[in-house]
Protein backbone atom coordinates (compact mmCIF):
# COMPACT_ATOMS: atom_id res chain seq x y z
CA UNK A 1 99.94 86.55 83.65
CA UNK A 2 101.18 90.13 83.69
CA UNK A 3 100.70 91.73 87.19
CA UNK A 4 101.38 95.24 87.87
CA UNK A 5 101.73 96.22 91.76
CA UNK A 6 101.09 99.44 93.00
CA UNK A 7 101.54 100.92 96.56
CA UNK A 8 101.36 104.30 98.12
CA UNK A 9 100.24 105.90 101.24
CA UNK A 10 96.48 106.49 102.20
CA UNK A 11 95.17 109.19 99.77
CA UNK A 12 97.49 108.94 97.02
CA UNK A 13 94.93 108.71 94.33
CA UNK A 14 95.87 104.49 93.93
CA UNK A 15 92.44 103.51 93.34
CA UNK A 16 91.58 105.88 90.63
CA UNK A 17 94.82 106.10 89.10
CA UNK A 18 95.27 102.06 89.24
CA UNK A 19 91.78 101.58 87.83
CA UNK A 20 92.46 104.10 84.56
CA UNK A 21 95.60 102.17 84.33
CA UNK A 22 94.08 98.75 84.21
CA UNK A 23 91.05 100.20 81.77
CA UNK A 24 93.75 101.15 79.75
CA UNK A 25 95.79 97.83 79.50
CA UNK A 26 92.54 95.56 79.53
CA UNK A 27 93.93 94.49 82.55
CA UNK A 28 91.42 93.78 86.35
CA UNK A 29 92.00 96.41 88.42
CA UNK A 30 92.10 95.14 92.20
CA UNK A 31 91.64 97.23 94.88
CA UNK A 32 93.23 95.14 97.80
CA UNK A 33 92.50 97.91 100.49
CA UNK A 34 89.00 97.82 100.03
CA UNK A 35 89.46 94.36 101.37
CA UNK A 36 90.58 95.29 104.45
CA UNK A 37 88.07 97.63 104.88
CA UNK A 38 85.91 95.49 104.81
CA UNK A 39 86.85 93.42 107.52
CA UNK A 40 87.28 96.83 108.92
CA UNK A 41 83.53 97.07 108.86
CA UNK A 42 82.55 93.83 109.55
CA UNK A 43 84.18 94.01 113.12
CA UNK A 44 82.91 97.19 113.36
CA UNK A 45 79.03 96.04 112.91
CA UNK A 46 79.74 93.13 115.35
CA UNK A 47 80.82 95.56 118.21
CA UNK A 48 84.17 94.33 118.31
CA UNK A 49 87.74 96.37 118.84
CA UNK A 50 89.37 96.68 115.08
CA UNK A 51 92.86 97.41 117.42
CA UNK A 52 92.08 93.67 119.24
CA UNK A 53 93.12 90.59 117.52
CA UNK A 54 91.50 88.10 120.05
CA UNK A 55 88.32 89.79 119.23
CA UNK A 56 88.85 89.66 115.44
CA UNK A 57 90.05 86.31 115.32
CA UNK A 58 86.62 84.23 115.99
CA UNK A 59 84.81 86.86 113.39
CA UNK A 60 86.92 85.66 110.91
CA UNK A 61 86.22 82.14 111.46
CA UNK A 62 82.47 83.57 110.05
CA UNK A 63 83.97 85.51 107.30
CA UNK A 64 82.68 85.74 103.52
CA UNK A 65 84.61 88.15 101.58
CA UNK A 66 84.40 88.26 97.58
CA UNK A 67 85.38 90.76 94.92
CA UNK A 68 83.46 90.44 91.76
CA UNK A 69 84.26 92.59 88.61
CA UNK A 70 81.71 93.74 86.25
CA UNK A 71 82.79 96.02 82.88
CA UNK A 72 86.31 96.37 84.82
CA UNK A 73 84.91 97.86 87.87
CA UNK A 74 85.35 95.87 91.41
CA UNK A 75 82.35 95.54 93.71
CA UNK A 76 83.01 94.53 97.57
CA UNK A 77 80.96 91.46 98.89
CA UNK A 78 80.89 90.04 102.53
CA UNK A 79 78.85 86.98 102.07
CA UNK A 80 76.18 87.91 99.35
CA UNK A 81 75.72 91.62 100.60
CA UNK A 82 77.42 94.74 98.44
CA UNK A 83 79.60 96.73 100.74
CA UNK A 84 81.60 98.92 98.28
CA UNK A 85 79.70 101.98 99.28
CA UNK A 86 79.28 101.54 102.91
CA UNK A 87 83.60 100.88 103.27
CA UNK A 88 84.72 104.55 101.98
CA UNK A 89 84.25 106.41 104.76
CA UNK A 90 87.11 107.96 107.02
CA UNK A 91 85.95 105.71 110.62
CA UNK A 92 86.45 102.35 107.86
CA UNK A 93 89.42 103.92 106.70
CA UNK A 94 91.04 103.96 110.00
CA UNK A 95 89.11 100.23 111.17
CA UNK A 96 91.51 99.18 107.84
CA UNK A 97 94.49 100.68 109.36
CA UNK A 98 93.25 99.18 112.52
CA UNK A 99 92.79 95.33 111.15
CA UNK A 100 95.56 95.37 108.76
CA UNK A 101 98.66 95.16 111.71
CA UNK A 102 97.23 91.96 112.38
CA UNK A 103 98.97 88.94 111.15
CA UNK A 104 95.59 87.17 111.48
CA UNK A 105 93.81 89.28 109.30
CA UNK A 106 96.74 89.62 106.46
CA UNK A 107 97.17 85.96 106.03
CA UNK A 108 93.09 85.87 105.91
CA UNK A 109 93.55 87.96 102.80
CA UNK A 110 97.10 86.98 101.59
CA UNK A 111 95.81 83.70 99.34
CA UNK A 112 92.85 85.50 98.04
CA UNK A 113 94.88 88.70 96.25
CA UNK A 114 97.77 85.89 95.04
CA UNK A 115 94.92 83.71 93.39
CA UNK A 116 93.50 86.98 91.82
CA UNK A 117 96.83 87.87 90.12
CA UNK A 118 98.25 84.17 89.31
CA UNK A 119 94.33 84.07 87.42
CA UNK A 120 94.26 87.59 85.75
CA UNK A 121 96.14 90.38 83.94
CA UNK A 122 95.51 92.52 86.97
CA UNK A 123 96.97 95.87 87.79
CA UNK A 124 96.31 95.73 92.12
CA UNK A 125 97.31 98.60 94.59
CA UNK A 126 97.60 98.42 98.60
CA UNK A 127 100.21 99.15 101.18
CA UNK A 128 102.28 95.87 100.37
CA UNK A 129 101.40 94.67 97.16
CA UNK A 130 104.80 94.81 95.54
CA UNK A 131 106.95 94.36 99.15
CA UNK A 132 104.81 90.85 100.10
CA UNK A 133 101.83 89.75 97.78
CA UNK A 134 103.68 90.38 94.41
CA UNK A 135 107.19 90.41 95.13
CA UNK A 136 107.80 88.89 91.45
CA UNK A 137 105.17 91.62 89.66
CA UNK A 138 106.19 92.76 86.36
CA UNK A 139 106.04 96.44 87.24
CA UNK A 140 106.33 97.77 90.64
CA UNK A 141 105.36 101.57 91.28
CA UNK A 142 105.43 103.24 94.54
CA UNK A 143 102.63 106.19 94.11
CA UNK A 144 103.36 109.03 96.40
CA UNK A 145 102.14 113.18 97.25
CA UNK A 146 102.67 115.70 99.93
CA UNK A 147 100.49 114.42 103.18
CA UNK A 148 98.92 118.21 102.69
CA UNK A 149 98.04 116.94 98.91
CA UNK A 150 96.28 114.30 99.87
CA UNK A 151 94.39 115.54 102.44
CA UNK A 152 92.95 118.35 100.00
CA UNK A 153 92.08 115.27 97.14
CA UNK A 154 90.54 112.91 100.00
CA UNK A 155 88.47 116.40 101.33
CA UNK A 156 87.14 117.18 97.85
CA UNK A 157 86.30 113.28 97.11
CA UNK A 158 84.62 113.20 100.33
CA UNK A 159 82.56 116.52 100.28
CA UNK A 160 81.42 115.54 96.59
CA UNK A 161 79.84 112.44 97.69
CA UNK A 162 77.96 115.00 100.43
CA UNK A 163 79.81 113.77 103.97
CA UNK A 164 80.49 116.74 106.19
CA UNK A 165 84.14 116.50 107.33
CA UNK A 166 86.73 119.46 107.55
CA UNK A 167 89.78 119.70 105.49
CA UNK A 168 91.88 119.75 109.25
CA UNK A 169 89.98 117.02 110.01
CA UNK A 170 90.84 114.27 106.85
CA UNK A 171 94.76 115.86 107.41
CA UNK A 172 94.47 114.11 110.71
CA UNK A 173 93.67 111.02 109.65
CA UNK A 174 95.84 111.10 106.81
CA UNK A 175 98.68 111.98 108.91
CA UNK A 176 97.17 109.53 111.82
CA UNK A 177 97.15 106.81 109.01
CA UNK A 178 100.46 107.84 107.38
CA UNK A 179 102.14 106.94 111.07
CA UNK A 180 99.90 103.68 111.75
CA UNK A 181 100.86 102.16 108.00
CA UNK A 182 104.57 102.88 108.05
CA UNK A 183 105.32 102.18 111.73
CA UNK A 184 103.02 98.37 111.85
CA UNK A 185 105.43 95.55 112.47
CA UNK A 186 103.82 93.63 109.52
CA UNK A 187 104.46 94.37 106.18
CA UNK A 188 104.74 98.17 106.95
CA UNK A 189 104.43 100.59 104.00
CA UNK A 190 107.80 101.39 102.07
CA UNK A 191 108.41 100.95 98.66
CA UNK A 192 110.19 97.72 97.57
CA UNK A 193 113.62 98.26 96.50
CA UNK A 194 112.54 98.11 92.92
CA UNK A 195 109.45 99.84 93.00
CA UNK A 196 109.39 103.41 90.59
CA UNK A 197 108.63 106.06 92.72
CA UNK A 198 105.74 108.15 91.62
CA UNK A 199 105.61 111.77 93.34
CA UNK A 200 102.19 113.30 91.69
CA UNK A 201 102.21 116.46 94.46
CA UNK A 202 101.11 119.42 92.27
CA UNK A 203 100.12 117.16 89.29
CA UNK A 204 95.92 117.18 88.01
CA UNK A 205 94.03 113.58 88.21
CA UNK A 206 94.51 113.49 84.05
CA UNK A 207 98.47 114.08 84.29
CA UNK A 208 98.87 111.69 87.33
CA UNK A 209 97.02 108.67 85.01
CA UNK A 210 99.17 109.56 82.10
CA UNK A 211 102.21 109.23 84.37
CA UNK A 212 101.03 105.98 85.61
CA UNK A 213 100.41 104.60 82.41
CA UNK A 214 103.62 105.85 80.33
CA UNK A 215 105.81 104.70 83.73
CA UNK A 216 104.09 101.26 83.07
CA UNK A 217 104.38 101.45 79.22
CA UNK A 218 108.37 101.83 79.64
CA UNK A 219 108.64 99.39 82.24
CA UNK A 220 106.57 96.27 81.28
């Protein structure tokens, strides 16, 4: 199987720019963040502390989570019920950040992203993708942009799906999240020593996807 592993700080554009990728190749595309936001959400609808492992831990234990792909595009389950809308949000974004410094939680997840990728031509992004999950992935790429870059795509993507936030307000939490990724003691966000590193600050949606997919092209 060919595996492509991409990983970048919150905001990047990873999810779009990974899925064109994978659309392009034929490959799955695998969104492994949306993962953890959803057991970002889950403790967050039982009431429990997302910064609290003893609280997660006996959640888990009561845990379905399933990704299923239809025409290429990945749908979020926890047990039969389709969460992919209700997990982008900036409160889940942060419950991820929140979850994922937990051992507990990674090795929940860890087997179910390594039996996507040893099934499937998969292209899959996340914080630690190419550093821990796929250390032996064909093409590692480390996608990157000014934290002020982000902030203005995440306002825009955001305000276009009608959510009322303020562009100082997302640069917080990108900035909040930037510190929480790259500081964790578990698998903290950095690219792996062989990952390509993509810096799309300046660049439109259309040129960041062509960069993606001619860095990929060259590399495979």
């Amino acid at each position: 199987m060919i595996n492509i592993a991409i990983d970048g700080p919150a905001g990047a554009g990873k999810s779009t720019i990974a899925k064109a990728a994978a659309k392009e190749f034929g490959y799955i595309y695998v969104d492994t963040g949306a993962l953890y936001r959803a057991v970002g959400l889950f403790v967050k609808e039982n009431g429990k502390d997302t910064t609290n492992e003893e609280q997660i831990k006996p959640l888990l234990e009561k845990l379905t989570i399933s990704l299923k792909f239809i025409d290429f595009e990945q749908r979020v389950f926890i047990g039969e019920r389709d969460v992919s809308s209700l997990i982008r949000t900036p409160e889940i974004s942060m419950a991820a950040s929140d979850v994922s410094a937990h051992p507990i939680v990674r090795d929940f997840l860890f087997n179910l992203q390594r039996d996507i990728a040893a099934k499937n031509n998969c292209v899959m992004d996340g914080r630690d993708i190419a550093t821990v999950v796929l250390p032996d992935a064909n093409v590692k790429i480390f996608l990157t942009a000014t934290a002020e870059e982000r902030a203005k795509r995440r306002y825009h993507e955001l305000i276009t799906k009608g959510q009322e936030v303020s562009f100082d307000e997302v640069l917080f939490d990108v900035k909040k999240r930037d510190e929480q990724d790259s500081s964790r003691k578990i698998a903290p966000l950095k690219p792996a020593s062989d990952s390509i590193i993509l810096d799309t600050t300046g660049y439109t949606l259309k040129q960041s996807i062509k960069l993606m997919i001619d860095t990929i092209k060259e590399n495979i």
